[in-house]
Protein backbone atom coordinates (compact mmCIF):
# COMPACT_ATOMS: atom_id res chain seq x y z
CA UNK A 1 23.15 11.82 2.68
CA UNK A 2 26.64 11.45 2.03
CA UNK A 3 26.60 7.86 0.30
CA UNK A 4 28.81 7.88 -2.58
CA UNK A 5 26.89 7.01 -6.09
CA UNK A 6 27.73 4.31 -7.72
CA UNK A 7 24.61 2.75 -9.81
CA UNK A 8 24.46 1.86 -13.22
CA UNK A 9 25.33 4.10 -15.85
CA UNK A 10 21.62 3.77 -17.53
CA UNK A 11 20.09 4.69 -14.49
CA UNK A 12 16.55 6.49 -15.74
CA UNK A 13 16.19 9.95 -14.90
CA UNK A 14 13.19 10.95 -13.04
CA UNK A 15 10.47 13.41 -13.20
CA UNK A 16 9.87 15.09 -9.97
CA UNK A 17 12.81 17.41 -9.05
CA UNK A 18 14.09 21.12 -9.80
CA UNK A 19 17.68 22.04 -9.02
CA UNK A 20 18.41 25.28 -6.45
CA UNK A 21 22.18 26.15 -6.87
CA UNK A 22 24.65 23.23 -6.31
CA UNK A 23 21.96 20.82 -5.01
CA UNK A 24 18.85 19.18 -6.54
CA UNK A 25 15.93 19.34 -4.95
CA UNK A 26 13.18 15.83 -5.25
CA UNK A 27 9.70 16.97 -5.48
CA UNK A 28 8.23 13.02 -4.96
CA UNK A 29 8.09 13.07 -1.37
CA UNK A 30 7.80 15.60 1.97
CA UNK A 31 11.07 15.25 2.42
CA UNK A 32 11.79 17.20 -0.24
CA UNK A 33 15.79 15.82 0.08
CA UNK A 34 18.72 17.96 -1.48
CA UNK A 35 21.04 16.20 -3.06
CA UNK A 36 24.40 17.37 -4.33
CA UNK A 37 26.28 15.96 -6.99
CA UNK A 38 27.33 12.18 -6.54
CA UNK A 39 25.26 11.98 -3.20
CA UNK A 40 21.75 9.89 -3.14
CA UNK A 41 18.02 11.03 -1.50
CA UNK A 42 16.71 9.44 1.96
CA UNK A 43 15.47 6.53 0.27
CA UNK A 44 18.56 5.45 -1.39
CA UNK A 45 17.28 4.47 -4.63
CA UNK A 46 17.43 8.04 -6.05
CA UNK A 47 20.38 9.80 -6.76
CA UNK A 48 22.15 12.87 -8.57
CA UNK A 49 23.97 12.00 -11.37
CA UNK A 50 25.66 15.17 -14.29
CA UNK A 51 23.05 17.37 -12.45
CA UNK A 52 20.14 15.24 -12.81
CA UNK A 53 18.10 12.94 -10.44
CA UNK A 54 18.50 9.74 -11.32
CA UNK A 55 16.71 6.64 -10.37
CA UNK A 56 18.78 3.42 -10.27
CA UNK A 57 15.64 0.90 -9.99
CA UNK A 58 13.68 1.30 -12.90
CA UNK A 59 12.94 -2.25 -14.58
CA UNK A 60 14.37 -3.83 -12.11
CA UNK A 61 12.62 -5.33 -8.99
CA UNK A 62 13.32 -7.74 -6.33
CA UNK A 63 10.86 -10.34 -7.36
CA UNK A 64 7.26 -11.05 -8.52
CA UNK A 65 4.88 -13.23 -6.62
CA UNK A 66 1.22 -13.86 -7.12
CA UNK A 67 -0.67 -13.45 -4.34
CA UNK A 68 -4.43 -13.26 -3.28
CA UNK A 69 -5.58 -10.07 -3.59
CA UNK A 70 -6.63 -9.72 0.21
CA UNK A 71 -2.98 -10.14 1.24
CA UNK A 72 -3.01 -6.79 -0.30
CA UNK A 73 -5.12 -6.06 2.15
CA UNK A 74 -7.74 -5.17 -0.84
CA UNK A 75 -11.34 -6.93 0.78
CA UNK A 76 -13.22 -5.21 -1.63
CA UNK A 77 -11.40 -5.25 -4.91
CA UNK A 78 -12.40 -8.33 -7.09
CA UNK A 79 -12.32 -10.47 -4.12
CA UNK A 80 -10.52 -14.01 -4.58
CA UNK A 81 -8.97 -13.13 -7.58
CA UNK A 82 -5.00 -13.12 -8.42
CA UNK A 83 -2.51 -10.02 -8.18
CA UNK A 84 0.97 -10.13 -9.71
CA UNK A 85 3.19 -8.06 -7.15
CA UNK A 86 6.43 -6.26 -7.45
CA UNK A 87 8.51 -4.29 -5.60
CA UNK A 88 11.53 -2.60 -5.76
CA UNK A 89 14.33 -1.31 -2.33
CA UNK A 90 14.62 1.47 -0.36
CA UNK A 91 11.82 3.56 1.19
CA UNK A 92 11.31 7.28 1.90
CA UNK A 93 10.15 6.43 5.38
CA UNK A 94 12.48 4.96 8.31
CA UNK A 95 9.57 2.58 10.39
CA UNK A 96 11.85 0.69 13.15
CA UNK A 97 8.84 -1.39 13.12
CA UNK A 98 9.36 -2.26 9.58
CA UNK A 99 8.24 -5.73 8.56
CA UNK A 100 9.84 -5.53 5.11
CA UNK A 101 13.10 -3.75 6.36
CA UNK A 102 15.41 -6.44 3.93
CA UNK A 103 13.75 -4.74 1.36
CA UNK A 104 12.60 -1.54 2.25
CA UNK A 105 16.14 -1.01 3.61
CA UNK A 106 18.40 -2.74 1.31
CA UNK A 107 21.31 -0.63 0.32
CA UNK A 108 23.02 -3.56 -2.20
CA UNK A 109 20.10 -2.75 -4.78
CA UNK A 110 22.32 -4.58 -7.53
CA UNK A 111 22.11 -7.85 -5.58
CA UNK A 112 18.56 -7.91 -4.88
CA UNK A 113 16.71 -7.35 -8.53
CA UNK A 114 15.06 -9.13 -11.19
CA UNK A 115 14.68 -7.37 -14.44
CA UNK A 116 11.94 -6.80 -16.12
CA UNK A 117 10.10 -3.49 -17.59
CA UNK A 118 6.70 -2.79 -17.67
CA UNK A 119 5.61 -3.83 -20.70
CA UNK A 120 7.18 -7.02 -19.22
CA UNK A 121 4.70 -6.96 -16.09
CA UNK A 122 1.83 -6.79 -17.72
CA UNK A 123 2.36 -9.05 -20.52
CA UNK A 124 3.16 -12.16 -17.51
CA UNK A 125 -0.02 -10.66 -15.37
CA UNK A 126 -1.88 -11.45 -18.38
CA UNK A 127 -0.65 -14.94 -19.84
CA UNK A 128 -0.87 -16.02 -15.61
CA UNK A 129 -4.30 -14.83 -15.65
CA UNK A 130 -4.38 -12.32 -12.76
CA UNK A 131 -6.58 -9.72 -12.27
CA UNK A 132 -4.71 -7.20 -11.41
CA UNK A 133 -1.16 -6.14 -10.81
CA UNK A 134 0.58 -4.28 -7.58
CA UNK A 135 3.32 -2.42 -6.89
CA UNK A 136 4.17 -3.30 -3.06
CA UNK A 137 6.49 -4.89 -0.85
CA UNK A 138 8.37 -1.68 -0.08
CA UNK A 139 6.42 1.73 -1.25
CA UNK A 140 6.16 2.68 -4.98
CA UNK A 141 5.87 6.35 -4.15
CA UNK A 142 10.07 6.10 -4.59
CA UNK A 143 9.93 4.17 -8.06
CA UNK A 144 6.88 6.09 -9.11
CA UNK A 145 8.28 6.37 -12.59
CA UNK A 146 8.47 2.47 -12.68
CA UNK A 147 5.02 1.92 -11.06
CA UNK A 148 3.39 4.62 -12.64
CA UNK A 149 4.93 3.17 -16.68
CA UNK A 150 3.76 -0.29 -15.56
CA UNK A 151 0.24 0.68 -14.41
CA UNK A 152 -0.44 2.24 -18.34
CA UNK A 153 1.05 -0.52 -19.70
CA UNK A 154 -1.01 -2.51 -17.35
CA UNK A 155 -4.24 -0.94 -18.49
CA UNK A 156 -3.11 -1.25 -22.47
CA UNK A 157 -3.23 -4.98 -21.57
CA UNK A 158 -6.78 -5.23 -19.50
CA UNK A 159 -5.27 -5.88 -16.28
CA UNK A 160 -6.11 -3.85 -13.17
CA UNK A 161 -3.98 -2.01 -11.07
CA UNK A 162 -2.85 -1.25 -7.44
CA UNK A 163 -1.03 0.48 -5.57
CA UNK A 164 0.21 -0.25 -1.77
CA UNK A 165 1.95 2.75 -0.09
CA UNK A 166 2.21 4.76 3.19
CA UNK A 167 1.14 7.56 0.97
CA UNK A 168 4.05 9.59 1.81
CA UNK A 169 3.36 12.09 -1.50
CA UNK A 170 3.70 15.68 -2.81
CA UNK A 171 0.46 17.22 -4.00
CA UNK A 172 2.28 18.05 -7.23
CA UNK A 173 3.26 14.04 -7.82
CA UNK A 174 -0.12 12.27 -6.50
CA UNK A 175 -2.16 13.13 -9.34
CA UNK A 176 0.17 11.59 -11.91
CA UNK A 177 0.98 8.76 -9.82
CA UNK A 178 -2.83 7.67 -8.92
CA UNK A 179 -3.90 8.39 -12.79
CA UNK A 180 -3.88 4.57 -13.51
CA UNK A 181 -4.30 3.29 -10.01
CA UNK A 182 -7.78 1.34 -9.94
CA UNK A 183 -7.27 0.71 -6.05
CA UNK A 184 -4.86 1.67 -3.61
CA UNK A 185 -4.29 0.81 0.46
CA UNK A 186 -2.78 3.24 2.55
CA UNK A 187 -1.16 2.35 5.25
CA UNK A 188 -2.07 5.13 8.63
CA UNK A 189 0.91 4.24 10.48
CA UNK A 190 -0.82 5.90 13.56
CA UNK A 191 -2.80 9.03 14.35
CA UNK A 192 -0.19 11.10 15.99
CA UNK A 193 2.91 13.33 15.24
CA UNK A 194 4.65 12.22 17.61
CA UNK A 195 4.81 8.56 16.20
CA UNK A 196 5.45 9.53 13.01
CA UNK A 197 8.38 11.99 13.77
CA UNK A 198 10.08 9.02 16.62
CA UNK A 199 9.07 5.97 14.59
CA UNK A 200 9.10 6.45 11.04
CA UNK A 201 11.00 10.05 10.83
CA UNK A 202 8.27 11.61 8.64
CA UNK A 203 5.15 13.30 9.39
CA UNK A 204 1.66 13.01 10.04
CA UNK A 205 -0.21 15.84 7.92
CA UNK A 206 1.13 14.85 4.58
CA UNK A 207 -0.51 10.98 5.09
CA UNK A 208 -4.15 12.93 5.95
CA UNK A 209 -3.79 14.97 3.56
CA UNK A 210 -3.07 12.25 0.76
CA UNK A 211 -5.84 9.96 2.31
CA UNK A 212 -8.71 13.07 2.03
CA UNK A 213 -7.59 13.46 -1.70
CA UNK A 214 -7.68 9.95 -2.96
CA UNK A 215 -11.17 9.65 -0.82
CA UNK A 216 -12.50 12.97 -2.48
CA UNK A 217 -10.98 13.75 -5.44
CA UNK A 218 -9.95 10.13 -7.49
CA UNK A 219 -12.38 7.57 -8.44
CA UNK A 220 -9.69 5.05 -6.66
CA UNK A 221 -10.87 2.11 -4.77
CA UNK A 222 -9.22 3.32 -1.24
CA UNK A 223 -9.15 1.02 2.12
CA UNK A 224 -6.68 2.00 4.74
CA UNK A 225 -4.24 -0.49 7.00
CA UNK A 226 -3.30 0.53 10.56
CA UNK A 227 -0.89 -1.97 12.36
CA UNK A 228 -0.77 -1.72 15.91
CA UNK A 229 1.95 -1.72 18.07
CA UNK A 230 1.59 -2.31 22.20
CA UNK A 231 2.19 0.87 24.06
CA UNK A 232 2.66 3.46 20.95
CA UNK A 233 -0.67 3.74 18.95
CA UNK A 234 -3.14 1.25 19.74
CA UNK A 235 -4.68 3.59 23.14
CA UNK A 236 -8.45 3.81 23.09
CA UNK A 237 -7.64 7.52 23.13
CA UNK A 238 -5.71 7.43 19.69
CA UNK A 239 -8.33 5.15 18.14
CA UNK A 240 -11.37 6.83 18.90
CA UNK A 241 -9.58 10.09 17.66
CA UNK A 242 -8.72 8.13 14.63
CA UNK A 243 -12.13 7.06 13.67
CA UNK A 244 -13.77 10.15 14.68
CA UNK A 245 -11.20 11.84 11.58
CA UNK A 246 -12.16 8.68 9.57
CA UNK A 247 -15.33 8.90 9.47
CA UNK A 248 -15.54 12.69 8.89
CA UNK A 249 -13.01 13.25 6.56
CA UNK A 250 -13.04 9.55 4.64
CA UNK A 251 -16.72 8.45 4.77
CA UNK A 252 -18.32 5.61 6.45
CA UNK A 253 -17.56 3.49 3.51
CA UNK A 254 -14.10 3.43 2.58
CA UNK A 255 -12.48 -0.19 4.59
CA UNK A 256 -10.39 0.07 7.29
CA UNK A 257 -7.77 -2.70 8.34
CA UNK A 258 -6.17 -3.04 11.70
CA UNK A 259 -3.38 -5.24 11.28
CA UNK A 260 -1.16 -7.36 13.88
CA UNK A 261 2.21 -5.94 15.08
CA UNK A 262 4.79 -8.58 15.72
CA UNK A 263 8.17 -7.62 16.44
CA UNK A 264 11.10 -6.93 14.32
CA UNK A 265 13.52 -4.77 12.54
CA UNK A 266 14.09 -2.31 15.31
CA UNK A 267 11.39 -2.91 17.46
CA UNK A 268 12.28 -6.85 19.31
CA UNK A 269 11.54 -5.36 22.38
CA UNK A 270 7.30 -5.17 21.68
CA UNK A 271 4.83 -8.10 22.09
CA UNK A 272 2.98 -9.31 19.42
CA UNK A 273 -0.36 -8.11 19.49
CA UNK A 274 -2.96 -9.24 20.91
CA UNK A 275 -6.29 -10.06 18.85
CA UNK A 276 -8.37 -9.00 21.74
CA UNK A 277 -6.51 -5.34 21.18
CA UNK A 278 -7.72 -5.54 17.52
CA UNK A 279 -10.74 -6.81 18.29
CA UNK A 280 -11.75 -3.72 20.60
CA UNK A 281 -10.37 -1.09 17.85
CA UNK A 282 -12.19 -2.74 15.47
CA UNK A 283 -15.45 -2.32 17.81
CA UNK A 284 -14.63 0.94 18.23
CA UNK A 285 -14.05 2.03 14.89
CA UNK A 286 -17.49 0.58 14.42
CA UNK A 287 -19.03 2.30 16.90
CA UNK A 288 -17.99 5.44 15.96
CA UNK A 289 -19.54 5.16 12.25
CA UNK A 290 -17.08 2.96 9.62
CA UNK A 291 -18.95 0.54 8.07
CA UNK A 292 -16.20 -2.23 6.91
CA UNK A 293 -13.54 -3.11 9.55
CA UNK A 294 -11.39 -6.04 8.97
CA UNK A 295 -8.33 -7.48 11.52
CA UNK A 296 -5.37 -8.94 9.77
CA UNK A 297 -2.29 -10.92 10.49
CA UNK A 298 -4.33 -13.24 12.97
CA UNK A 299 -6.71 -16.04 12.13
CA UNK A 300 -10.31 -14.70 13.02
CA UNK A 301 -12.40 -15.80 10.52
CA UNK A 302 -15.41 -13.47 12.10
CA UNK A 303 -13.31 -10.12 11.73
CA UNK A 304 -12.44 -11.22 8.02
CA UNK A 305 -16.16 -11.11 7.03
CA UNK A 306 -17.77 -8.85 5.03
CA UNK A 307 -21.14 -7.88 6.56
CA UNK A 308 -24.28 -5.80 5.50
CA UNK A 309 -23.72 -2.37 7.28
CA UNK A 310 -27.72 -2.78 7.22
CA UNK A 311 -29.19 -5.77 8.10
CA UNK A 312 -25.61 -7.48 8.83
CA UNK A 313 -25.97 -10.10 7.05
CA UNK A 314 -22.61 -11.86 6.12
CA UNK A 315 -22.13 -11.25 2.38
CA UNK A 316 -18.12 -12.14 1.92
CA UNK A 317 -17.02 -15.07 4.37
CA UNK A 318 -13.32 -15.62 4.37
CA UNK A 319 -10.65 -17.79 6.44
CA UNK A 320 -7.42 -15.97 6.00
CA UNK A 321 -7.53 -15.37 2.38
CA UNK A 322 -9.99 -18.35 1.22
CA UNK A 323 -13.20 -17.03 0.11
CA UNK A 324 -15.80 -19.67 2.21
CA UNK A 325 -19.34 -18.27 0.65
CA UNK A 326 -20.35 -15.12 -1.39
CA UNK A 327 -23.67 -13.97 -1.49
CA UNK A 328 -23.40 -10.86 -3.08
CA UNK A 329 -26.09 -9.91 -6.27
CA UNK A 330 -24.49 -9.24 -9.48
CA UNK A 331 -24.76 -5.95 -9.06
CA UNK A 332 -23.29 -5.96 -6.14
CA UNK A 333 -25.92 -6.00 -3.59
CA UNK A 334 -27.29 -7.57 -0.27
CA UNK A 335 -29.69 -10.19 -1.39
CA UNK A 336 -31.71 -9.78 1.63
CA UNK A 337 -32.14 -5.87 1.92
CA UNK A 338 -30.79 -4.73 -1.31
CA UNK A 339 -28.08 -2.28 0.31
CA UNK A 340 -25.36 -1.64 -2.18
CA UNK A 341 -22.06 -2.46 -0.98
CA UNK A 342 -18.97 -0.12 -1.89
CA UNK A 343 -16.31 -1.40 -3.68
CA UNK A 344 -15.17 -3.29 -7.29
CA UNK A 345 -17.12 -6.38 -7.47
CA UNK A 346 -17.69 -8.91 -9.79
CA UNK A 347 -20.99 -11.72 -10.26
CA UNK A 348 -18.82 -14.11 -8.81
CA UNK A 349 -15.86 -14.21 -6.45
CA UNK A 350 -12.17 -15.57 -8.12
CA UNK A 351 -11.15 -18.89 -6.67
CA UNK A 352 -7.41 -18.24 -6.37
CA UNK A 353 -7.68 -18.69 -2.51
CA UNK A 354 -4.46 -18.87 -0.52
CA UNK A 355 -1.61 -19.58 -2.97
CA UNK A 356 1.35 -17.55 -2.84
CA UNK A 357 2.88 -18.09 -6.55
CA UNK A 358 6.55 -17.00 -7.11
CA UNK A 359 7.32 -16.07 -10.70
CA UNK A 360 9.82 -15.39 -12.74
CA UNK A 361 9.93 -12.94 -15.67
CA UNK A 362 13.29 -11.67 -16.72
């Protein structure tokens, strides 16, 4: 892109890129963007700088907030229990649907940040008390340097970490940034090339293939988040296809959100969706073999609910993000039939229920 550089002069220089004559070439993401001197990547935030890639938002983010850690959406990671998120700008992906686009797509990065490094993070996730801490809001892949610092200083302190992302990742980067992830959703954006390529200007293949190697190759806590839009990928026909790859290449196990389009960005022109269109992927996913499916961005209590995937009893009742009743064993059983549900559970839920907590730690 021809966008003149112009961040700070400490700018931290990253770790995934090899130069090819004038240009340098970013290894992070499928895009693989040359850059020439003085010009900056697809995603804005990283930049070549004396023949170097350069990323201008390390340390700094645009805020911290604690949420509940089903916001995340996380349903089977230490449920009720407090995450400290960050974010950063930019994004290597261009979703018109976008539902953080002020931040994903904010090109003023030196109006929209908070410092703090990560030693920083994790010092305020402890003295708040949260579990865990996540890099979200718009997709760490791009500040992986700054997520990936703040996750081992994260761990030095005893706090958990996670990581939110459309997994939009080179093989050669995923293994250092998932090293210190404890859990991670990935958000399928849809389960076709052609929505990828018109919607989001990436590709399909590269989000499979990231979601098959987390699944089968980390010990990461994985769940997946699908939002769907009217008319571009919420089809029986796409779903069923969806699940079918799901269940085959994923397991039965591993959570699977579909979340609520409403519109904005570049996308007025779509309806909101409607529950019963959740409702009827979620049945279908179901039917064709995944154990866990959860609808989000509506208030359905039922489709919230965490259910025996043998004798269906309800084991994890929520309303929106307030934990209602929690009957799972402390090893993390069904108390009736003794089926071991997957995930990263405690003897007892957190209470942090609904809160949204802004902090401040600069």
């Amino acid at each position: 892109m021809d966008v003149p550089y112009q961040g700070r002069q400490d700018a931290y220089v990253g770790r995934y890129w090899h130069r090819e004559g004038e240009r340098v070439v970013c290894d992070l993401c499928p895009r693989r963007c040359r850059v020439k001197e003085g010009q900056r990547a697809f995603c804005f935030v990283r930049a070549v700088r004396d023949g170097q890639m350069v990323l201008d938002t390390y340390g700094r983010s645009t805020g911290f907030c604690i949420d509940p850690i089903e916001k995340k959406p996380l349903n089977h990671f230490h449920p009720g229990t407090p995450v400290l998120s960050f974010g950063t700008a930019g994004c290597n992906l261009g979703c018109r649907f976008c539902q953080n686009w002020d931040i994903s797509k904010a090109r003023e990065v030196d109006r929209l940040v908070e410092r703090a490094m990560p030693e920083d993070i994790a010092r305020a996730a402890k003295a708040a008390g949260c579990t865990s801490v996540a890099a979200t809001y718009n997709d760490p892949v791009i500040f992986a340097e700054y997520a990936m610092d703040t996750f081992e200083a994260c761990h030095a302190e005893g706090i958990r970490t996670v990581a939110v992302t459309a997994g939009y990742i080179t093989p050669e980067a995923r293994a250092d940034f998932f090293r210190h992830v404890d859990a991670v959703n990935v958000d399928l954006k849809a389960f076709t090339e052609d929505f990828y390529h018109r919607l989001c200007f990436g590709h399909l293949q590269p989000v499979l293939d990231t979601l098959e190697w987390i699944a089968k190759e980390t010990d990461v806590w994985l769940e997946v988040t699908t939002l769907l839009i009217p008319g571009e990928n919420d089809s029986e026909e796409e779903i069923a296809r969806a699940a079918d790859w799901f269940v085959e290449h994923l397991g039965p196990d591993v959570p699977w959100h579909f979340s609520a389009f409403h519109p904005d960005f570049k996308m007025m022109d779509k309806p909101s969706t409607p529950v019963e269109t959740l409702l009827r992927a979620r049945e279908q996913a179901m039917d064709a073999g995944v154990h866990f499916v959860y609808c989000g961005n509506v208030h359905h209590p039922e489709s919230d609910t965490t259910y025996c995937p043998s004798c269906k009893k309800a084991l994890v009742v929520r309303d929106w993000y307030q934990i209602l009743a929690y009957e799972l064993t402390a090893e993390g059983t069904c108390p009736d039939c003794g089926t071991k549900i997957p995930g990263r559970f405690a003897d007892r839920p957190g209470t942090w229920g609904r809160k949204r907590l802004p902090v401040r730690i600069s």
